[in-house]
C-alpha atoms as a PDB file:
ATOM      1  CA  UNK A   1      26.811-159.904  84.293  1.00  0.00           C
ATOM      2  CA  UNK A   2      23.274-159.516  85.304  1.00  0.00           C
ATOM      3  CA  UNK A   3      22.243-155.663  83.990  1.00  0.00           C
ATOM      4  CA  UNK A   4      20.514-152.961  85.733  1.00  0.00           C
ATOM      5  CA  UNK A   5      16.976-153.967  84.055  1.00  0.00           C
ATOM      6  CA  UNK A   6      17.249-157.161  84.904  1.00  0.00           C
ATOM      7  CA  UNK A   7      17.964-156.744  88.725  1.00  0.00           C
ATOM      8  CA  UNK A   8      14.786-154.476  88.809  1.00  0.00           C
ATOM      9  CA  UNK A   9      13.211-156.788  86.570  1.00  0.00           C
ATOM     10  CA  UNK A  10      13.937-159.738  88.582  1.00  0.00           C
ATOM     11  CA  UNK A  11      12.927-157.796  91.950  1.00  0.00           C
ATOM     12  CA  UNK A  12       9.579-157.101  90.315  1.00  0.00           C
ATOM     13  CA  UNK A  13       9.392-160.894  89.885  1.00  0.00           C
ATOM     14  CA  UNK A  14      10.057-161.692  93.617  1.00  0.00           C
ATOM     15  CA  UNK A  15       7.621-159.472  94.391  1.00  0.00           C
ATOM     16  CA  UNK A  16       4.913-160.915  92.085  1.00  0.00           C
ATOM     17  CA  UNK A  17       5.443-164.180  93.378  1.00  0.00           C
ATOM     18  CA  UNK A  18       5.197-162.848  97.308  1.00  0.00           C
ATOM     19  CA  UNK A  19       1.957-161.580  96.185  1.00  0.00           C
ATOM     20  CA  UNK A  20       0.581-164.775  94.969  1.00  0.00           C
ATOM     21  CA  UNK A  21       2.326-166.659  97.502  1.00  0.00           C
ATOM     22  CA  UNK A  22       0.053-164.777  99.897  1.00  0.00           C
ATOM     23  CA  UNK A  23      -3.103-164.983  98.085  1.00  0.00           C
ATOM     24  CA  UNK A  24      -2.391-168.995  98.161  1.00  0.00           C
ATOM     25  CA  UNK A  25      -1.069-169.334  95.041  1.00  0.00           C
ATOM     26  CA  UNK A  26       2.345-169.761  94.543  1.00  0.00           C
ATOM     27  CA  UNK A  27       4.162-168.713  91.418  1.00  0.00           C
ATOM     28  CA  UNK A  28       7.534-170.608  89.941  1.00  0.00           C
ATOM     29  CA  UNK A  29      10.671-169.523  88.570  1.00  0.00           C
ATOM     30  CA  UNK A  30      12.019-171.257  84.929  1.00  0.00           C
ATOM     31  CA  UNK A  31      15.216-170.216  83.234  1.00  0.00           C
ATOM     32  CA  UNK A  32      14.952-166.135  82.585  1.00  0.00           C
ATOM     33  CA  UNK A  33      11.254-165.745  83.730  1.00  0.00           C
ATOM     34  CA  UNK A  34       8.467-166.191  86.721  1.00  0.00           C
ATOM     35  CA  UNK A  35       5.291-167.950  86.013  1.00  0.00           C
ATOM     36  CA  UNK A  36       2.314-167.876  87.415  1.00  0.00           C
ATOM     37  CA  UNK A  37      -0.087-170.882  85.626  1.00  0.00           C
ATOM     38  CA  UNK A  38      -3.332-170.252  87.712  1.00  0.00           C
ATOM     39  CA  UNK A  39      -5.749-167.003  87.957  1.00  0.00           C
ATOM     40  CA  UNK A  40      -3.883-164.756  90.189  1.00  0.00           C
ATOM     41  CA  UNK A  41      -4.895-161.420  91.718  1.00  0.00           C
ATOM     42  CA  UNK A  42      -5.860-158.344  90.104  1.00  0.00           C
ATOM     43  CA  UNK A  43      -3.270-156.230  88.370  1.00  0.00           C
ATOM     44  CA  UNK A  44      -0.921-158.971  88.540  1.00  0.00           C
ATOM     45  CA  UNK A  45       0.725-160.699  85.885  1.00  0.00           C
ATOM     46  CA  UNK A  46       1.204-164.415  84.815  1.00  0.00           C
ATOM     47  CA  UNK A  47       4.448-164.118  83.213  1.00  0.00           C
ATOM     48  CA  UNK A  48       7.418-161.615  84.061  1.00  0.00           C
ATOM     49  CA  UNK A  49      10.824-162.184  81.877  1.00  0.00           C
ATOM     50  CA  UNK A  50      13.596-161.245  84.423  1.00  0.00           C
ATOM     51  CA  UNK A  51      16.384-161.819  81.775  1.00  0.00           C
ATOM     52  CA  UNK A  52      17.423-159.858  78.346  1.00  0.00           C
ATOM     53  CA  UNK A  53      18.608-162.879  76.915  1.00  0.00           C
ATOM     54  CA  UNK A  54      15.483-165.064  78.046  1.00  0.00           C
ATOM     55  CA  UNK A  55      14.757-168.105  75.437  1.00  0.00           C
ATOM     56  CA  UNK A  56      11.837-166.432  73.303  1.00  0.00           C
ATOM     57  CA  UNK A  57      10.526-169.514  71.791  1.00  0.00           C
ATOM     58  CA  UNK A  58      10.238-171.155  75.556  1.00  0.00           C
ATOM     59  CA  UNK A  59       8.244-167.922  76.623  1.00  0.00           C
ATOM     60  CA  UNK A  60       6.056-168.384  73.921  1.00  0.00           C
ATOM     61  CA  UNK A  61       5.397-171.966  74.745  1.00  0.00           C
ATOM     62  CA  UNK A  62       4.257-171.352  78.291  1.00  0.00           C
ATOM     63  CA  UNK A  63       2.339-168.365  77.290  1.00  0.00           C
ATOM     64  CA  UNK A  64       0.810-170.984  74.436  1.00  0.00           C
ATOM     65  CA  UNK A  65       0.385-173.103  77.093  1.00  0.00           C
ATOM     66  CA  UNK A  66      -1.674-170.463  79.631  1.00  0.00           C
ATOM     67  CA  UNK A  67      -3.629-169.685  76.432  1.00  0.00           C
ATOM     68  CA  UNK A  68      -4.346-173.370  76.784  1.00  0.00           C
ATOM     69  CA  UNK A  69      -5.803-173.540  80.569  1.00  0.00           C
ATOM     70  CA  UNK A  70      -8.418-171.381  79.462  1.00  0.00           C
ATOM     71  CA  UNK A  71      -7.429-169.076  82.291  1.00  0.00           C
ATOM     72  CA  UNK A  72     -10.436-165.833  82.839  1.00  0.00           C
ATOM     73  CA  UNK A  73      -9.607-162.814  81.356  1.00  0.00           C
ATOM     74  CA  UNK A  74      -8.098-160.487  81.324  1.00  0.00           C
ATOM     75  CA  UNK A  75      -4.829-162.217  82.224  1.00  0.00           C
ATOM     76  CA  UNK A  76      -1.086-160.581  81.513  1.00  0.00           C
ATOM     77  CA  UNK A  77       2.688-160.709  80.689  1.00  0.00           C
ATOM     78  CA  UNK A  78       5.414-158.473  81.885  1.00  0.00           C
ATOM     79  CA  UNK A  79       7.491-158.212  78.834  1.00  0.00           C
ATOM     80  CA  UNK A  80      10.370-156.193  80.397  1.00  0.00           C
ATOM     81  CA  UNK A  81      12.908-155.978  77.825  1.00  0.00           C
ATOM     82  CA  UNK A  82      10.074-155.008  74.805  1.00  0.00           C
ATOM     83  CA  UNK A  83      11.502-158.293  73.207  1.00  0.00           C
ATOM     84  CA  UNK A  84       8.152-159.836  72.542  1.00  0.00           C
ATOM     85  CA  UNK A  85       5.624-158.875  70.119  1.00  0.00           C
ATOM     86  CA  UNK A  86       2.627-160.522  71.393  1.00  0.00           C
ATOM     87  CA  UNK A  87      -0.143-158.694  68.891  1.00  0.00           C
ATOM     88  CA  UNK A  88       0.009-161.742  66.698  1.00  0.00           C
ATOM     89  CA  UNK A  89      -0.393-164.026  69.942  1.00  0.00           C
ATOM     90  CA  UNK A  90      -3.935-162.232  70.959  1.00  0.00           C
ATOM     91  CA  UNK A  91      -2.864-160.111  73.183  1.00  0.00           C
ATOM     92  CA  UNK A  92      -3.293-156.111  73.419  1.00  0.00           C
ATOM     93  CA  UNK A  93      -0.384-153.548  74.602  1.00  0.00           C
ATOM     94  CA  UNK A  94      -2.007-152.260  78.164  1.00  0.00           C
ATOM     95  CA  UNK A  95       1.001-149.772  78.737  1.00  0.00           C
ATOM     96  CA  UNK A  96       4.908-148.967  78.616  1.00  0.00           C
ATOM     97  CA  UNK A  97       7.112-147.905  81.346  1.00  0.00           C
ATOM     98  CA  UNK A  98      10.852-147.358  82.670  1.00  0.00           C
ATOM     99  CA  UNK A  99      12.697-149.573  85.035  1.00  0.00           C
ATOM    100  CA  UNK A 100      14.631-147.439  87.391  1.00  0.00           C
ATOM    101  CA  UNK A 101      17.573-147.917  89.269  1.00  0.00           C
ATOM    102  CA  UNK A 102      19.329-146.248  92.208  1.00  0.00           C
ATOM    103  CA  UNK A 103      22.254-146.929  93.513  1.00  0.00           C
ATOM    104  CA  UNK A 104      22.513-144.713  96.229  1.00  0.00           C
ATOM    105  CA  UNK A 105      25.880-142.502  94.945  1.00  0.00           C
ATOM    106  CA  UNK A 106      23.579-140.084  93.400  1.00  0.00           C
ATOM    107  CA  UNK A 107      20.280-140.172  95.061  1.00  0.00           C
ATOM    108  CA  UNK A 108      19.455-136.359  96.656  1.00  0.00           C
ATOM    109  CA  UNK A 109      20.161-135.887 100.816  1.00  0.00           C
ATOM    110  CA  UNK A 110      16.991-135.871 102.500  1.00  0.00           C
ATOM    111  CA  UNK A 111      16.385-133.553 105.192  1.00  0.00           C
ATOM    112  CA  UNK A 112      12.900-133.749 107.510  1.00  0.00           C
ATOM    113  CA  UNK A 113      10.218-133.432 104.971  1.00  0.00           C
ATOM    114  CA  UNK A 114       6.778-132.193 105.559  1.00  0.00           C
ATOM    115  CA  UNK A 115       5.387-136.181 105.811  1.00  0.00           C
ATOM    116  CA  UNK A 116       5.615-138.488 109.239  1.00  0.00           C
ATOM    117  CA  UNK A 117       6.411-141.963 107.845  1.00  0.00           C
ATOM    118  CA  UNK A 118       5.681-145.449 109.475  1.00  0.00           C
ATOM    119  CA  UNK A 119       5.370-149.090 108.790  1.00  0.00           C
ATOM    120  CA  UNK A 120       2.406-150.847 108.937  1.00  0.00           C
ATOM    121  CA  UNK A 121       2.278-153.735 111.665  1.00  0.00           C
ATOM    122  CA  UNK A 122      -1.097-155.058 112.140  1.00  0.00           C
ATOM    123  CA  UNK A 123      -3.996-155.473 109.498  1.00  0.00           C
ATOM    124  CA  UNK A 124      -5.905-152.113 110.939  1.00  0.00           C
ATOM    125  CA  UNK A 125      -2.980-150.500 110.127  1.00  0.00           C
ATOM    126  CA  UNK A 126      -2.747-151.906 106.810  1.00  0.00           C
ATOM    127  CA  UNK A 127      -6.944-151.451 105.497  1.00  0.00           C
ATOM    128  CA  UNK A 128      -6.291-147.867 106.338  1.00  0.00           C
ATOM    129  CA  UNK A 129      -3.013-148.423 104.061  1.00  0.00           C
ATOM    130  CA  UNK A 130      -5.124-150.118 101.552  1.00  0.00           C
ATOM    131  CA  UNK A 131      -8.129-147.465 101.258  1.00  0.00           C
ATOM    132  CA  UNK A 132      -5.682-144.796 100.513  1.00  0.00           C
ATOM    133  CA  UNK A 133      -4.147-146.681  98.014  1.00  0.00           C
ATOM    134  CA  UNK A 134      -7.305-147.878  96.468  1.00  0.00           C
ATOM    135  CA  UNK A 135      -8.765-144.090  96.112  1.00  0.00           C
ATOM    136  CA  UNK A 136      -5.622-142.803  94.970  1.00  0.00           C
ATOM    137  CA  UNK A 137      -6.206-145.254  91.740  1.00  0.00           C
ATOM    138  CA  UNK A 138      -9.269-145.061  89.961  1.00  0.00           C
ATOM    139  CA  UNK A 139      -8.928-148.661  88.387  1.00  0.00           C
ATOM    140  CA  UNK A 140      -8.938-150.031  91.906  1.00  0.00           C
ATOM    141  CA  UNK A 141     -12.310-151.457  93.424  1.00  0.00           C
ATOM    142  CA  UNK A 142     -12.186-150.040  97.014  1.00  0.00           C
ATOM    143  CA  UNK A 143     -14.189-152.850  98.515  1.00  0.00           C
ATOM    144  CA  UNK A 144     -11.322-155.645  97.253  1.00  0.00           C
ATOM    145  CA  UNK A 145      -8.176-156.602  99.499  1.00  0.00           C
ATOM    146  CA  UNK A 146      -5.414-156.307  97.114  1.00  0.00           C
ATOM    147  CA  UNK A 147      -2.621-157.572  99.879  1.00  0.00           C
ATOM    148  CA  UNK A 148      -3.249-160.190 102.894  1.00  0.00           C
ATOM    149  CA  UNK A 149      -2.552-159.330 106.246  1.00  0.00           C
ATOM    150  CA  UNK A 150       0.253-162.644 106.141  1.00  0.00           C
ATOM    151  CA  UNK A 151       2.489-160.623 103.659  1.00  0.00           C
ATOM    152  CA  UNK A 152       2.840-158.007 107.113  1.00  0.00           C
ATOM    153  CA  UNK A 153       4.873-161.277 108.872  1.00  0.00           C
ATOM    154  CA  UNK A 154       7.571-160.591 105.624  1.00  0.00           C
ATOM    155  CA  UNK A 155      10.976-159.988 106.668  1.00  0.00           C
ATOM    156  CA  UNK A 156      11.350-158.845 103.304  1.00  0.00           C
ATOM    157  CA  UNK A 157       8.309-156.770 102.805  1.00  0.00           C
ATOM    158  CA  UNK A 158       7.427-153.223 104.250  1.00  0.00           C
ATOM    159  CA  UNK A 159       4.074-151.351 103.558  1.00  0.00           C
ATOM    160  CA  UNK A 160       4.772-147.870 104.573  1.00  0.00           C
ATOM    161  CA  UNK A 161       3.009-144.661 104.952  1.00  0.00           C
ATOM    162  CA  UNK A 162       3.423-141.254 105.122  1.00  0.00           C
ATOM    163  CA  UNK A 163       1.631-138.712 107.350  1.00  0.00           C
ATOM    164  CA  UNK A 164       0.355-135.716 107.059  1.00  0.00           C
ATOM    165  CA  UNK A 165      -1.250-134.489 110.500  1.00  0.00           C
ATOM    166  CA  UNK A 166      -3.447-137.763 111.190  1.00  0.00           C
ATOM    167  CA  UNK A 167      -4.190-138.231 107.142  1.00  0.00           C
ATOM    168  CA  UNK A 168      -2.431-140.504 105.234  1.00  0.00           C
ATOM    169  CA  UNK A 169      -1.711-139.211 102.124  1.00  0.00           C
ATOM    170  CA  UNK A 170       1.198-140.688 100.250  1.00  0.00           C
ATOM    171  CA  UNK A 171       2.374-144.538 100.563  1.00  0.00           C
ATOM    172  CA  UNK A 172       4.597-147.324  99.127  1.00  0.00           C
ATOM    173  CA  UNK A 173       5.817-150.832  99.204  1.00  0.00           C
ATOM    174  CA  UNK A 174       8.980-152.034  99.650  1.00  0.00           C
ATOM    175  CA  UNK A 175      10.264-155.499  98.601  1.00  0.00           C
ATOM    176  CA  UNK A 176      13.979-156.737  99.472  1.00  0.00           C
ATOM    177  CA  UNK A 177      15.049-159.763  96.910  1.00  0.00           C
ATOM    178  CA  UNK A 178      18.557-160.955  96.521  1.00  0.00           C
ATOM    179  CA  UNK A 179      20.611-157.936  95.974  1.00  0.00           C
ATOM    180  CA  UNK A 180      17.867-155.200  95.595  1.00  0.00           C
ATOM    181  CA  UNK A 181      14.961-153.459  96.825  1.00  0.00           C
ATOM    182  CA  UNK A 182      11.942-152.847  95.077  1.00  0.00           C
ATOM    183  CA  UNK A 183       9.803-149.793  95.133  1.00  0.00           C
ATOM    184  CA  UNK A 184       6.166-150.448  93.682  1.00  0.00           C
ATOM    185  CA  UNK A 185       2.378-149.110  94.601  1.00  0.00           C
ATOM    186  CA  UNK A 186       3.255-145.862  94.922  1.00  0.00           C
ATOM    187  CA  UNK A 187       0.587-143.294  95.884  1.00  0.00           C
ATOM    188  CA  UNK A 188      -0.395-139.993  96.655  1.00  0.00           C
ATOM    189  CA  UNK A 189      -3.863-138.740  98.188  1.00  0.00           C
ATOM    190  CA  UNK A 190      -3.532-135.822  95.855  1.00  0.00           C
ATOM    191  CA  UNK A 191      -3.433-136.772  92.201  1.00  0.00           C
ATOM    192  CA  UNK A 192      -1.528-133.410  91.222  1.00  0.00           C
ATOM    193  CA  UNK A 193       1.027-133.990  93.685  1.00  0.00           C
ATOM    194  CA  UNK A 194       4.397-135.577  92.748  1.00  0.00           C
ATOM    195  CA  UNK A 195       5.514-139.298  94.260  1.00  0.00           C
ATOM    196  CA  UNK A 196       7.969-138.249  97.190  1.00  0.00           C
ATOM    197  CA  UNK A 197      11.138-139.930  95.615  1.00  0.00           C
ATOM    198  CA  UNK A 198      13.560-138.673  97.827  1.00  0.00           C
ATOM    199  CA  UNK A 199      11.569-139.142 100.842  1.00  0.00           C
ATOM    200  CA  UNK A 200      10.753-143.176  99.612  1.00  0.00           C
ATOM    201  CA  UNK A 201      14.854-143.369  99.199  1.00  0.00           C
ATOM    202  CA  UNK A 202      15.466-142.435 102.054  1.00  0.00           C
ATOM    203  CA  UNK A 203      12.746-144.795 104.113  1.00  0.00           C
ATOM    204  CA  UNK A 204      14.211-147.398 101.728  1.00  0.00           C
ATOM    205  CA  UNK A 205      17.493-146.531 103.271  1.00  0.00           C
ATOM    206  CA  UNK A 206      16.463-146.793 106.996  1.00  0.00           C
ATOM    207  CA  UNK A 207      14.468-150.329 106.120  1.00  0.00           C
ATOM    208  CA  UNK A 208      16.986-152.592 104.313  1.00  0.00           C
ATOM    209  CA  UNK A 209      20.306-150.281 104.364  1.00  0.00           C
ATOM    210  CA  UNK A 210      22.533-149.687 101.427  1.00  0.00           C
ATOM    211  CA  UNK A 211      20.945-152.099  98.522  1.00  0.00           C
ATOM    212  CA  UNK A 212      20.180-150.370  95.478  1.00  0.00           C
ATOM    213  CA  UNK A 213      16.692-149.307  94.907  1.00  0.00           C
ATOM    214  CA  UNK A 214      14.379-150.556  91.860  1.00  0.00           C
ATOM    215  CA  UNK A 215      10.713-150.385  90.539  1.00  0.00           C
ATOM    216  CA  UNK A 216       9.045-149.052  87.431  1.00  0.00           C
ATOM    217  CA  UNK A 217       7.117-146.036  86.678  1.00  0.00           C
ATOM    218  CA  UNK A 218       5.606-144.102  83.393  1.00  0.00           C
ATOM    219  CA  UNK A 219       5.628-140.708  82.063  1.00  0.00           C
ATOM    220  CA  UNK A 220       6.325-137.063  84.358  1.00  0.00           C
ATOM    221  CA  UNK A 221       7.299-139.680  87.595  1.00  0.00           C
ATOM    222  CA  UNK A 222      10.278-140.981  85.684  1.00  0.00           C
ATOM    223  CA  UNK A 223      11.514-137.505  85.432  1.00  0.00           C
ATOM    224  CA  UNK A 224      10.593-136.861  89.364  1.00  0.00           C
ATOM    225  CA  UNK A 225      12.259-139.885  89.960  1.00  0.00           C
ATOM    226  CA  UNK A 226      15.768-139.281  88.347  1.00  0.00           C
ATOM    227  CA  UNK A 227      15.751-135.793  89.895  1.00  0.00           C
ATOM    228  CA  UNK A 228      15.928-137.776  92.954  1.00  0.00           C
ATOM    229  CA  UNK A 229      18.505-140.027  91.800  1.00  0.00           C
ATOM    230  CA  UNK A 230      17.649-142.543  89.917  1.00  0.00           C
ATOM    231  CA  UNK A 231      18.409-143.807  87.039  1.00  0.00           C
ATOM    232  CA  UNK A 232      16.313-144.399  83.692  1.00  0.00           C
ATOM    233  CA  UNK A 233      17.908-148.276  82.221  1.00  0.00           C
ATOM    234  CA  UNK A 234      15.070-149.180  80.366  1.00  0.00           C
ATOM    235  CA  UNK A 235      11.400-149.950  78.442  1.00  0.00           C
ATOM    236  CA  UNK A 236       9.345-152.856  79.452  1.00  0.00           C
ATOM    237  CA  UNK A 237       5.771-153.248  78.249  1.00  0.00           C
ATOM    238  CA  UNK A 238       2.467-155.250  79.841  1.00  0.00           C
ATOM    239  CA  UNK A 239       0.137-157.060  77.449  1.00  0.00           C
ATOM    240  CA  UNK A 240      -3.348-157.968  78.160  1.00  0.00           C
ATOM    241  CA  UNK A 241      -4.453-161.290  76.700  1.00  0.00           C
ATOM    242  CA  UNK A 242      -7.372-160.709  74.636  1.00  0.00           C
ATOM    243  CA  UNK A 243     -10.571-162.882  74.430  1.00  0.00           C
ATOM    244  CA  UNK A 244     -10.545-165.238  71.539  1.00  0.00           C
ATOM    245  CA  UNK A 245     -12.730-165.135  68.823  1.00  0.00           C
ATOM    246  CA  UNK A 246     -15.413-167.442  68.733  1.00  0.00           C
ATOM    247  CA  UNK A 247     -17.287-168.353  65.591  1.00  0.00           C
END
């Protein structure tokens, strides 16, 4: 029976792939885990285990093996079960998180909130989308398009954004897979201000109906986030391969 984690972990996958699909790249899926074997784009990882149970030793081959192709770096893997200690494998921790899960029996009713929400349709739409995104994260180079205009023709995608007056100042994307929707890129023009959970449910809701809801997030938001109805079901971790040492 396929757990909580893993549906947001394999959602997270999906949405990895539809990433690097768009940027020309496609990913591929082995037993337990996505792969990505060339340079992909930024913040983006080349490995996401989607199973608890994945085959360790196999994981370690193909990272072995990405080691191998020399790929730029930095470079990482999405260990979402913390079942991998890659320190002795040259990489570096970058950060932890917590899957969440919603299932929609407990999430908070939403009524009119202070924020207009739409979809984005057309590739003015989504730059505007994108520069609010980009300033909202410092690591984020604003002059770099993270997503390609193509991933707007997604059935399964939805870039959305929410309103306040004629400023955008909050945003999110939403990824259907098989039995789930994913929640990731969440921002806020106002770094103090909390992620609007219920409000993202709720658009969730009105975009792909009653599939549970999925994504990751780290520290106060997880908290935000459960008061809104989801649920915490567990740690994953993102290593950063390191540059070898030369002598």
């Amino acid at each position: 029976m396929t757990t909580a984690a893993e549906q947001a972990a394999r959602n997270n996958a999906r949405w990895c792939d539809a990433v690097c699909r768009a940027h020309g790249s496609a990913g591929e899926f082995g037993p337990g885990y996505w792969l990505h074997r060339r340079s992909g784009p930024p913040f983006y990882p080349n490995l996401v285990t989607c199973r608890g149970d994945v085959d360790a030793a196999r994981v370690l081959g193909e990272i072995h093996a990405l080691r191998a192709a020399a790929l730029p770096i930095p470079w990482g893997v999405k260990d979402s079960f913390c079942a991998l200690d890659l320190a002795p494998h040259g990489f570096e921790l970058l950060f932890e998180a917590r899957w969440l899960y919603c299932d929609g029996a407990g999430a908070v009713p939403m009524p009119a909130g202070p924020l207009t929400w739409s979809t984005m349709t057309d590739d003015a739409q989504l730059v505007a989308w994108e520069r609010g995104w980009s300033l909202a994260n410092a690591l984020v180079p604003a002059h770099v398009r993270q997503f390609p205009d193509s991933l707007l023709a997604d059935r399964d995608v939805r870039f959305i954004a929410g309103h306040r007056g004629t400023a955008l100042v909050a945003g999110a994307i939403f990824n259907r897979s098989e039995a789930e929707v994913g929640i990731s890129n969440t921002f806020t023009a106002d770094p103090g201000e909390a992620t609007p959970w219920p409000e993202l449910i709720d658009q969730a809701r009105r975009a792909f109906g009653g599939l549970p809801i999925v994504g990751y997030d780290q520290g106060s938001h997880v908290t935000d986030a459960c008061r809104a109805g989801f649920d915490d079901v567990g740690a994953l971790r993102v290593w950063l391969a390191a540059a070898l040492e030369t002598t």
